[in-house]
Protein backbone atom coordinates (compact mmCIF):
# COMPACT_ATOMS: atom_id res chain seq x y z
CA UNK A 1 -2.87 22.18 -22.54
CA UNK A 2 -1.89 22.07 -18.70
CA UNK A 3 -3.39 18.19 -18.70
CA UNK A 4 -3.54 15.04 -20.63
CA UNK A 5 -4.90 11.81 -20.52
CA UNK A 6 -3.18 8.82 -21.91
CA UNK A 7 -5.22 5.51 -21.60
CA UNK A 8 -4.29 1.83 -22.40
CA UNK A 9 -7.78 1.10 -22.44
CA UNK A 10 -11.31 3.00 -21.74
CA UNK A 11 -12.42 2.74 -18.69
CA UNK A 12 -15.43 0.34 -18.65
CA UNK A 13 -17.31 1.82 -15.13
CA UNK A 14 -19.18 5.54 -15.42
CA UNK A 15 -17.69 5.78 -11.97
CA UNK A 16 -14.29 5.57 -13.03
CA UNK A 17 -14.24 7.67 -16.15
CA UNK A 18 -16.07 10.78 -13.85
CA UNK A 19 -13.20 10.01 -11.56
CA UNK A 20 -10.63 10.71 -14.19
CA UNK A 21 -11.92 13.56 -15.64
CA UNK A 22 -12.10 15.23 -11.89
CA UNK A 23 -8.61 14.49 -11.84
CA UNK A 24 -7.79 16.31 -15.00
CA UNK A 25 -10.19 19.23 -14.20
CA UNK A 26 -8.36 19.56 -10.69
CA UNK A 27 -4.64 19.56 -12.30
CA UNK A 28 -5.52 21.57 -15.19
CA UNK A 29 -5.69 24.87 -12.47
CA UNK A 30 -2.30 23.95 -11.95
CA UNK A 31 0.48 25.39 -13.83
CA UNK A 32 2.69 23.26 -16.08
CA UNK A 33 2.00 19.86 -17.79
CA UNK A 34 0.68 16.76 -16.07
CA UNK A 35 -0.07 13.87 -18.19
CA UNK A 36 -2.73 11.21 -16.40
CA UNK A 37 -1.89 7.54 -17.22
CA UNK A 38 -4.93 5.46 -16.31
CA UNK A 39 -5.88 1.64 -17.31
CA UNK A 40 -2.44 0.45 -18.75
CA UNK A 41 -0.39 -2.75 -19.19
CA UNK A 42 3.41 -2.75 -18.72
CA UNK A 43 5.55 -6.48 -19.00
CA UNK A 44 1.93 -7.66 -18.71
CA UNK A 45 0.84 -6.00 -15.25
CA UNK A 46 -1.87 -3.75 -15.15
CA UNK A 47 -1.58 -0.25 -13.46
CA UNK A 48 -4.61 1.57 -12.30
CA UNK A 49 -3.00 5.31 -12.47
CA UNK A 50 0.27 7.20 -12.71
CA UNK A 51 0.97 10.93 -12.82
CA UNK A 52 3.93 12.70 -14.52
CA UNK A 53 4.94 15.77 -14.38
CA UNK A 54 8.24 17.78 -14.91
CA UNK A 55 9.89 16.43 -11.72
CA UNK A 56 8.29 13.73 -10.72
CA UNK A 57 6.59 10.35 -11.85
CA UNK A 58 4.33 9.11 -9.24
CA UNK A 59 2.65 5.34 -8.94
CA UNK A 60 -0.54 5.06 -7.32
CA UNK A 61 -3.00 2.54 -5.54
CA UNK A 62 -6.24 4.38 -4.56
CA UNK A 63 -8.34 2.20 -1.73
CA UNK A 64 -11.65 3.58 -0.31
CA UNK A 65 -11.36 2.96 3.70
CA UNK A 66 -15.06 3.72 5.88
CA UNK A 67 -12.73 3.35 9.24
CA UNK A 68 -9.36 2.35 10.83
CA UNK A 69 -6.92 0.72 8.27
CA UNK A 70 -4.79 -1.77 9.87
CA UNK A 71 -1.97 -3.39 7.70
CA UNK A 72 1.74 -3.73 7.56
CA UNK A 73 4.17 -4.95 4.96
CA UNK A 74 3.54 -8.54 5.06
CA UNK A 75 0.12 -10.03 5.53
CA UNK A 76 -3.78 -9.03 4.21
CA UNK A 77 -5.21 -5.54 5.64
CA UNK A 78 -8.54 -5.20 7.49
CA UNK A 79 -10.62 -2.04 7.42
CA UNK A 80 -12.33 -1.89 10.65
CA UNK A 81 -15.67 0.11 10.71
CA UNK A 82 -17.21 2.05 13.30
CA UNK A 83 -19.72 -0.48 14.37
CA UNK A 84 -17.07 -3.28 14.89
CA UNK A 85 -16.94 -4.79 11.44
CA UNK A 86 -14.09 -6.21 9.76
CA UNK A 87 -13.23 -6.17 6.13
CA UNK A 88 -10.43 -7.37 3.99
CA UNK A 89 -8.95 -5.22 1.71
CA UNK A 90 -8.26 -7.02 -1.79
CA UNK A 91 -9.58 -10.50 -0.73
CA UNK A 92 -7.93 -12.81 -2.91
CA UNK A 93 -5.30 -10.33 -4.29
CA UNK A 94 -1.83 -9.08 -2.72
CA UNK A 95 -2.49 -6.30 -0.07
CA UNK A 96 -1.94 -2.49 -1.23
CA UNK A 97 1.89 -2.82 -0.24
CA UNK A 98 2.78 -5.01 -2.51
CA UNK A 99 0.26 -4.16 -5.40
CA UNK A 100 1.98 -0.25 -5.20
CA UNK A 101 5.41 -2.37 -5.14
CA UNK A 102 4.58 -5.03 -8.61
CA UNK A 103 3.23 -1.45 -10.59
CA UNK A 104 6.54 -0.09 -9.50
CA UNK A 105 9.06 -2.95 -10.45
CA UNK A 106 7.45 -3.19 -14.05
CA UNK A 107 6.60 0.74 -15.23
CA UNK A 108 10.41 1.49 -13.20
CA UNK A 109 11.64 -1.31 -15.72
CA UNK A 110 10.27 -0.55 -18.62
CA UNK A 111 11.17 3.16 -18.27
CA UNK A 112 15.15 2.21 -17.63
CA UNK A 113 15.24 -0.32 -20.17
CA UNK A 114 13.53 1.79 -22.37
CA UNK A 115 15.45 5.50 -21.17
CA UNK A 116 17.47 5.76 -24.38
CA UNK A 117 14.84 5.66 -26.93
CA UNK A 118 13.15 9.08 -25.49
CA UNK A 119 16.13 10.88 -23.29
CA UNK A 120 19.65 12.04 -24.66
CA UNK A 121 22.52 9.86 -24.36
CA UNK A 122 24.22 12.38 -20.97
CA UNK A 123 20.17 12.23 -19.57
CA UNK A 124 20.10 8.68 -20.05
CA UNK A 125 22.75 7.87 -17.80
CA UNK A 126 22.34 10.44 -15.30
CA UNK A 127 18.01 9.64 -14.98
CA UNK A 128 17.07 6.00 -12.62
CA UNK A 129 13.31 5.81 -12.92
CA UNK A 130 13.64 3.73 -9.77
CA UNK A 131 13.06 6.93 -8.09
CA UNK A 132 9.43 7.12 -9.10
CA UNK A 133 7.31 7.62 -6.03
CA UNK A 134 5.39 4.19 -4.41
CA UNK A 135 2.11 6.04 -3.33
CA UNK A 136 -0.73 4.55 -1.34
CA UNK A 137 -3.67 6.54 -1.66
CA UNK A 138 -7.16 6.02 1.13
CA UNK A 139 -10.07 7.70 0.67
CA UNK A 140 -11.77 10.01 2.17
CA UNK A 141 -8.88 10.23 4.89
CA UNK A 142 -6.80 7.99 6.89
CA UNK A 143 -9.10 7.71 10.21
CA UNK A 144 -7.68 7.97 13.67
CA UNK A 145 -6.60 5.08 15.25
CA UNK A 146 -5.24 3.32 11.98
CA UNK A 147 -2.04 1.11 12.59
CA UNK A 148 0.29 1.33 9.34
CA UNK A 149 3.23 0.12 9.65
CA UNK A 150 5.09 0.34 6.22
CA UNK A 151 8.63 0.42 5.09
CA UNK A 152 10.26 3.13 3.51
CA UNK A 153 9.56 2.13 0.00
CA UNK A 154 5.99 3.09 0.22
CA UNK A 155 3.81 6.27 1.33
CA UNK A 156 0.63 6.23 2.31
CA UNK A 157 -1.29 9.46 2.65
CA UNK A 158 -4.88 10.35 2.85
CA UNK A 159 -7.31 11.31 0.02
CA UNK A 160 -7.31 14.96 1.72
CA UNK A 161 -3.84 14.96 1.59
CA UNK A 162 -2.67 14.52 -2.04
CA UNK A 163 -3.23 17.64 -3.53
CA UNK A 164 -0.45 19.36 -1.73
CA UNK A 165 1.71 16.29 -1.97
CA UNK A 166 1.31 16.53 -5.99
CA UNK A 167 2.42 20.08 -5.93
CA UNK A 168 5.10 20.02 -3.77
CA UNK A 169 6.89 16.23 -3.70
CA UNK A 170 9.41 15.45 -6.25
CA UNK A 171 11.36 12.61 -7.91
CA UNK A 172 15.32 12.93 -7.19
CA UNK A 173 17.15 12.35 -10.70
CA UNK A 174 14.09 12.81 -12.64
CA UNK A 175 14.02 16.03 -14.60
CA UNK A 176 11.54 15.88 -17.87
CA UNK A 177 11.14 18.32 -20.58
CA UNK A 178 7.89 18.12 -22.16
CA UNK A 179 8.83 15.97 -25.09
CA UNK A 180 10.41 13.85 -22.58
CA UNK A 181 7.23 13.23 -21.18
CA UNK A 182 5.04 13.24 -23.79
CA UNK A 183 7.66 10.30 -25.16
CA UNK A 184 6.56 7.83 -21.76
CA UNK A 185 2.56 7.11 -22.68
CA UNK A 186 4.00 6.75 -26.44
CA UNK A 187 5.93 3.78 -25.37
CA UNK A 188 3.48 2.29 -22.92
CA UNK A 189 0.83 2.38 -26.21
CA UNK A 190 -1.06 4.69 -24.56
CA UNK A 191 -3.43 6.74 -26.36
CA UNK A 192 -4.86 10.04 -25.87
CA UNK A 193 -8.72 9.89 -24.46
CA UNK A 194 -9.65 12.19 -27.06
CA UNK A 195 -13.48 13.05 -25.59
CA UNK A 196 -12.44 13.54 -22.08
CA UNK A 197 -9.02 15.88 -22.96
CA UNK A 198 -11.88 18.07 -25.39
CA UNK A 199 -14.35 18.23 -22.65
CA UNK A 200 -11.54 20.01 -20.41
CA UNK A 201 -9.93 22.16 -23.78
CA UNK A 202 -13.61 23.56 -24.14
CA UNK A 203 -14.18 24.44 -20.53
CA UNK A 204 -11.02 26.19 -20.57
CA UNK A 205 -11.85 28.35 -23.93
CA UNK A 206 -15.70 28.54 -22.85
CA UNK A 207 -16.17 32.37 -23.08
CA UNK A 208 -18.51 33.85 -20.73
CA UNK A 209 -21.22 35.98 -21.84
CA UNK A 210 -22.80 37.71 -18.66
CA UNK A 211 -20.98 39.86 -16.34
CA UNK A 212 -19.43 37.94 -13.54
CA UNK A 213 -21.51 37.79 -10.20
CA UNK A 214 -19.40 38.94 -7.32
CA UNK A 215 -18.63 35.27 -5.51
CA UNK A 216 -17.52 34.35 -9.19
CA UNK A 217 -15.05 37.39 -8.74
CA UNK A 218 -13.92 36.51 -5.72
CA UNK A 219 -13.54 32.81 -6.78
CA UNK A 220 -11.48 34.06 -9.71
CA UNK A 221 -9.61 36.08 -7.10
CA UNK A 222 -9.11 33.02 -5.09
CA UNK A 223 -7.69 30.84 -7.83
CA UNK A 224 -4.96 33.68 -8.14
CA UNK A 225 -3.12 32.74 -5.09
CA UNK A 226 -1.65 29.24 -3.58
CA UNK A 227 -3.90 28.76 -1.23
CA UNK A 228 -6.90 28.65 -3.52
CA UNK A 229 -5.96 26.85 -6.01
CA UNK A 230 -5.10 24.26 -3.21
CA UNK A 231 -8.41 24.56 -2.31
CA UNK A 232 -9.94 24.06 -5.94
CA UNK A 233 -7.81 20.97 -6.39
CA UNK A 234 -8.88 19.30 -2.92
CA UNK A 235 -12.11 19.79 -3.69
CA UNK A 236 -12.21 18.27 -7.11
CA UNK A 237 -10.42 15.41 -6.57
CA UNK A 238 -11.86 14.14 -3.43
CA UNK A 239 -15.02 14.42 -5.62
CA UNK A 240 -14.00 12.37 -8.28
CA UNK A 241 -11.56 10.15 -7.15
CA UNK A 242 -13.85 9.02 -4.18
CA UNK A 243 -16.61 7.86 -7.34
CA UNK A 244 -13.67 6.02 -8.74
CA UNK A 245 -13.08 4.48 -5.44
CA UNK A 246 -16.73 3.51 -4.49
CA UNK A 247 -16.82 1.20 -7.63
CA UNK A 248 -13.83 -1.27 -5.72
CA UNK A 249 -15.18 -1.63 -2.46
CA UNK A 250 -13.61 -3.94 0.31
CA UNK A 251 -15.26 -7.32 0.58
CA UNK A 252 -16.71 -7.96 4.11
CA UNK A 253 -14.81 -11.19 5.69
CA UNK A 254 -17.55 -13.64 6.61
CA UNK A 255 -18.45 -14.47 10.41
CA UNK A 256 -17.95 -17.92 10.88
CA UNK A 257 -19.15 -20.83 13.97
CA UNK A 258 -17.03 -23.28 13.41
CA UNK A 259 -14.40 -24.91 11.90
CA UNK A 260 -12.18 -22.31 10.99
CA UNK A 261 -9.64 -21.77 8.17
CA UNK A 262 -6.81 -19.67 7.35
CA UNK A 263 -6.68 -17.28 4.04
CA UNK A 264 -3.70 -17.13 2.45
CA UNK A 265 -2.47 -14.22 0.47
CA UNK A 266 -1.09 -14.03 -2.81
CA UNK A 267 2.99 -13.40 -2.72
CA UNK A 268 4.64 -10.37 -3.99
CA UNK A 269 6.64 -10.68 -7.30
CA UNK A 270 9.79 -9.65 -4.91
CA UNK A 271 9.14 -12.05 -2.72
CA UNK A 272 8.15 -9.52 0.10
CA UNK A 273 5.37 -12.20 1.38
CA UNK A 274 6.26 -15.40 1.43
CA UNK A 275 2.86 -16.94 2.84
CA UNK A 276 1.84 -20.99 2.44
CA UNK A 277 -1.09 -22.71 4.24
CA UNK A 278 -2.43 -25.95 4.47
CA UNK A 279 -5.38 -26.60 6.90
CA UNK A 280 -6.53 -29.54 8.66
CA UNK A 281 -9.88 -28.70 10.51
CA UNK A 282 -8.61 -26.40 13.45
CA UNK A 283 -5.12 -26.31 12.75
CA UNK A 284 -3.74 -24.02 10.12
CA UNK A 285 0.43 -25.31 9.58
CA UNK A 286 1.11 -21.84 7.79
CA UNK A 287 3.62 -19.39 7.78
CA UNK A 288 3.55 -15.30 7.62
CA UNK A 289 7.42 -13.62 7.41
CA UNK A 290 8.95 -10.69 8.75
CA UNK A 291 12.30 -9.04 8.29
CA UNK A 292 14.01 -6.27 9.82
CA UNK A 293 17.43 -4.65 9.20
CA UNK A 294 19.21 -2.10 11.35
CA UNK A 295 19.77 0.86 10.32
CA UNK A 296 23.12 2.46 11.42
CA UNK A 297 22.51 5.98 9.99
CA UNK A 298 19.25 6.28 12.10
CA UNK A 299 19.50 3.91 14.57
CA UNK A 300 16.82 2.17 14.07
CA UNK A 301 14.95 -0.95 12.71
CA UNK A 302 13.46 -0.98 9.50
CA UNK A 303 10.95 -3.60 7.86
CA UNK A 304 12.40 -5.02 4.76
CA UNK A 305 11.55 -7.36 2.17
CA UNK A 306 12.54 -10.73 2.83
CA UNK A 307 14.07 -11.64 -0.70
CA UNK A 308 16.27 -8.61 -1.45
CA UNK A 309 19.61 -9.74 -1.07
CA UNK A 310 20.19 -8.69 -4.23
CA UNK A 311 20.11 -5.02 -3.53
CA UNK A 312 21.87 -5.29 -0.79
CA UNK A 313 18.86 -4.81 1.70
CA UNK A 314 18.61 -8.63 3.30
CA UNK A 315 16.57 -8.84 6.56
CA UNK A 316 19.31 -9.07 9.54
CA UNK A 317 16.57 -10.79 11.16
CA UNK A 318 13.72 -13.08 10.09
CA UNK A 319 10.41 -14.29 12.03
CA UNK A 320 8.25 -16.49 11.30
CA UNK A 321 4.73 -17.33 12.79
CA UNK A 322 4.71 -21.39 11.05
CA UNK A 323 1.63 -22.47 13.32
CA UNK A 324 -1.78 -22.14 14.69
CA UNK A 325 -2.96 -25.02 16.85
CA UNK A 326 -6.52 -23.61 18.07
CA UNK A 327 -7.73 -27.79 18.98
CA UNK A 328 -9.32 -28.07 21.93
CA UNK A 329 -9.85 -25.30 25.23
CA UNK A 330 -6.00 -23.69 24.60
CA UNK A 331 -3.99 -22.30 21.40
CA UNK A 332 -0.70 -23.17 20.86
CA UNK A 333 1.37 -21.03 18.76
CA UNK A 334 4.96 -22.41 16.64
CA UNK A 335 7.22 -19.30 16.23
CA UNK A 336 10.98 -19.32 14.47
CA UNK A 337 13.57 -16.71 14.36
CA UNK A 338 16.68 -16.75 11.76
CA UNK A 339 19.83 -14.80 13.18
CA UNK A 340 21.68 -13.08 10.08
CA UNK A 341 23.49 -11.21 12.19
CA UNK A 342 27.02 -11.88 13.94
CA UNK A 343 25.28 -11.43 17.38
CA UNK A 344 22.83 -13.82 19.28
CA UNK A 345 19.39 -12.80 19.02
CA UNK A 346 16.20 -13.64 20.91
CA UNK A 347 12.59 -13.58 21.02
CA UNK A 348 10.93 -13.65 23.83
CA UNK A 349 7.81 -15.77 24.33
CA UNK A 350 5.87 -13.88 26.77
CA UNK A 351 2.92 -12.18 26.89
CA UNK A 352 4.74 -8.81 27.61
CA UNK A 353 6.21 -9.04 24.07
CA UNK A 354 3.55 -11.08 22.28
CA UNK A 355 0.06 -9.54 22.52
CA UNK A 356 -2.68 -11.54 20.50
CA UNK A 357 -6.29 -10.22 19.77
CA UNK A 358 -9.64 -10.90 17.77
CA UNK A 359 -11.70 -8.31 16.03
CA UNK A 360 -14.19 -8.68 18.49
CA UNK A 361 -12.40 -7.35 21.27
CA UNK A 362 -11.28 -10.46 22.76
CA UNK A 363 -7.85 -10.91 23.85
CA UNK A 364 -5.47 -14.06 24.35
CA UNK A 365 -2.63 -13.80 26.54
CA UNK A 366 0.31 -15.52 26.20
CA UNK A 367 1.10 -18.18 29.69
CA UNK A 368 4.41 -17.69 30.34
CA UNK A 369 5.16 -21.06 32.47
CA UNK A 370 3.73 -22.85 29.29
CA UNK A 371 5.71 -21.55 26.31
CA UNK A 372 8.23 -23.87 25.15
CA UNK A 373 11.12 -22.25 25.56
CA UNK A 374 10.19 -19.14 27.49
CA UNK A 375 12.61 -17.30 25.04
CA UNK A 376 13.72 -18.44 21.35
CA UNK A 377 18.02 -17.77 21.50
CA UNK A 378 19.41 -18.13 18.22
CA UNK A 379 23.45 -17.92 17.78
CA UNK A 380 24.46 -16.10 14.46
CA UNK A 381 23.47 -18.04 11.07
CA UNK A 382 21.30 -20.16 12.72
CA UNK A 383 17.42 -20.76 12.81
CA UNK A 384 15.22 -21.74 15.87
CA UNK A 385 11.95 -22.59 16.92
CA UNK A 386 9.67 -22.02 19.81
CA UNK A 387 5.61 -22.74 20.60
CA UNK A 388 3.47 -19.88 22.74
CA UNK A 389 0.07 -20.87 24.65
CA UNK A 390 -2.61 -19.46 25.27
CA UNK A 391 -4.84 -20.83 28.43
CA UNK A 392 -8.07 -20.42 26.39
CA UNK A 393 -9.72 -21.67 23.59
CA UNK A 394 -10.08 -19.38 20.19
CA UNK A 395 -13.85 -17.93 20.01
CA UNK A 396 -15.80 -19.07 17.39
CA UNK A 397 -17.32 -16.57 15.81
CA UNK A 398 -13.84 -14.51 15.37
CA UNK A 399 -12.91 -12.98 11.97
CA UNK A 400 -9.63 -11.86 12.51
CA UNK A 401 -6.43 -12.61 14.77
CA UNK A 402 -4.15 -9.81 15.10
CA UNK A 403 -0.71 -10.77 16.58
CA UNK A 404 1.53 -8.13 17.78
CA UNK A 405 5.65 -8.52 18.54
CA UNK A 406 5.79 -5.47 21.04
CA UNK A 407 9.41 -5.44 21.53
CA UNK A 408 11.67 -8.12 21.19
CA UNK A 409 13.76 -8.67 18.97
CA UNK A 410 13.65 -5.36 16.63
CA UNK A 411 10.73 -3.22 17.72
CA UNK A 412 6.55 -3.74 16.87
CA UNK A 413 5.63 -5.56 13.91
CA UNK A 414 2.27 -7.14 13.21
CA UNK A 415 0.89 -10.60 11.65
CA UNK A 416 -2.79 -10.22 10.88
CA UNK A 417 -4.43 -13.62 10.21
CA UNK A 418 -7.85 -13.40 8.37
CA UNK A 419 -9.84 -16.34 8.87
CA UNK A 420 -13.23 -17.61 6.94
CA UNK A 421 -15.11 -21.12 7.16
């Protein structure tokens, strides 16, 4: 058969088994064998769904999205709807960055630990299952005006876009024969979903009795070429998979009056967030990281995790938002900035470079004359601080502050603090 599905366990929702078996009716048009990994446990982390096929493994978080996605590397991500309302994605949970990145560190494990038991002894060390694809998946689409601002470890595409990213994206190094493949869900003690892989056998043998109607013809016709067989596979799986999707929606951040308090997220297992709060009425002493390194090849920044020095990847630069003083009729913000590098660095404090905003359309600028210093210099190796001011007191009804670092010192990144009574 072109498909399979391997399960750890059944899937308990109605919603979620429909969505699987569109998937499988979508790649079974395809030619070639996919195999459909859904509801396993790998060095005890649970992955929602992987994909194999010949050339490629890819990993997958699936979100549902009803408007503008706004997220980065570090920090929660808000879904902003149409009317103005904010919701957290994965309240409580590690944002889809670094859920797509924890799947990937323990199946990408597992598979090189495990490498020799399934591929040839010259396979085995020519094959690094750390080139498995990192795939963020939002459904239907990813709306206009969304602000991603990911790494290069991670893709995100839109529901609408996967089906031609399954058929034509590919894992360097990986190169599977069908035993190969078949080997993987073996070792993850995966099982076959026996009722749902007979449901698509017998559609496939189904005979048909009466002549064909002509727009069954030209369907047939249609499935002979590229281009309809990309449609037959959009079509299915932005059926299904947005059923699966519906069951997992976004919990809506509450509106509060007053106090307010900061919610922390959850770290990554790499350390990518390192995020800590502890709140005393209106002040939140908490701390959300960036890091960038230069890249020399393209000549450009790049966001990277902050605890990779192991690979070789450490951030040349670090900032850190540590504060939020929102007491009284002005907020005060406490900023630090650790200099890796063998050059001075600086951030500035002004509200050219810093640009601060609610989700209810209220912005805070920065006053210039009141930030202490007007620009954070740190020499190389060392760390320094700095505190930014608004003129203005925080409202108290907002949801969400978004903080933006325009410029200065390695190009826009974001800090997105959710807050909740």
């Amino acid at each position: 058969m072109a498909v399979q599905v391997w399960i750890g366990e059944k899937p308990e929702h109605p919603q979620e088994r429909r969505a699987i078996l569109g998937v499988a009716q979508a790649l079974e048009k395809l030619e070639g064998l996919f195999l459909i990994l859904a509801n396993f446990s790998v060095n005890g982390r649970n992955i929602d769904l992987v994909i194999i096929k010949h050339d490629a493994i890819v990993i997958i978080e699936l979100k549902h999205c009803d408007g503008r996605v706004i997220g980065s590397v570090n920090g929660p991500w808000i879904v902003e709807g149409r009317n103005g309302e904010q919701k957290r994605l994965n309240p409580g949970r590690k944002n889809p960055y670094n859920q797509v990145i924890s799947y990937f560190h323990a199946l990408t494990n597992f598979l090189n630990e495990h490498r020799r038991e399934f591929l040839s002894e010259q396979k085995a060390n020519d094959v690094d299952f750390r080139t498995c694809k990192r795939l963020i998946v939002i459904a239907p689409r990813i709306e206009e005006g969304s602000q991603l601002d990911l790494d290069w470890k991670v893709e995100v595409r839109g529901l609408d876009e996967l089906p031609a990213y399954m058929i034509t994206e590919r894992s360097s190094e990986i190169e599977l024969t069908e035993e190969e493949m078949l080997a993987i869900p073996k070792l993850l003690h995966c099982t076959p979903w026996a009722e749902l892989n007979e449901v698509v056998q017998e559609e496939r043998a189904a005979p048909t009795s009466a002549p064909a109607q002509p727009w069954l013809v030209r369907l047939r016709q249609a499935l002979q070429t590229t281009t309809g067989r990309l449609a037959v596979v959009f079509a299915s799986i932005a059926l299904f998979l947005l059923l699966f999707l519906l069951f997992r929606p976004p919990a809506a951040i509450p509106r509060p009056d007053a106090p307010l308090t900061l919610i922390a997220g959850t770290p990554a297992d790499s350390a990518i967030l390192s995020f800590n709060t502890t709140t005393s009425f209106c002040r939140w002493n908490t701390y959300q990281l960036v890091g960038k390194r230069w890249d020399s090849a393209e000549q450009r920044w790049q966001s990277v995790a902050v605890g990779e020095a192991a690979t070789g990847t450490a951030p040349d630069i670090i900032v850190a938002l540590e504060q939020i003083d929102a007491c009284g009729d002005r907020i005060e913000l406490t900023w630090s900035i650790q200099n890796n590098t063998t050059r001075p660095v600086s951030l500035p404090l002004r509200h050219d470079n810093i640009k601060i905003s609610d989700g209810l359309g209220n912005d805070y600028p920065l006053a210039d004359g009141d930030s202490r210093p007007a620009i954070i210099s740190a020499s190389p190796g060392t760390r320094q601080r700095g505190i930014a001011v608004v003129r203005r007191p925080l409202a108290a009804n907002a949801s969400t502050l978004r903080i933006n670092l325009v410029e200065q010192p390695f190009g826009e990144a974001s800090f997105i603090v959710a807050l909740q009574p």
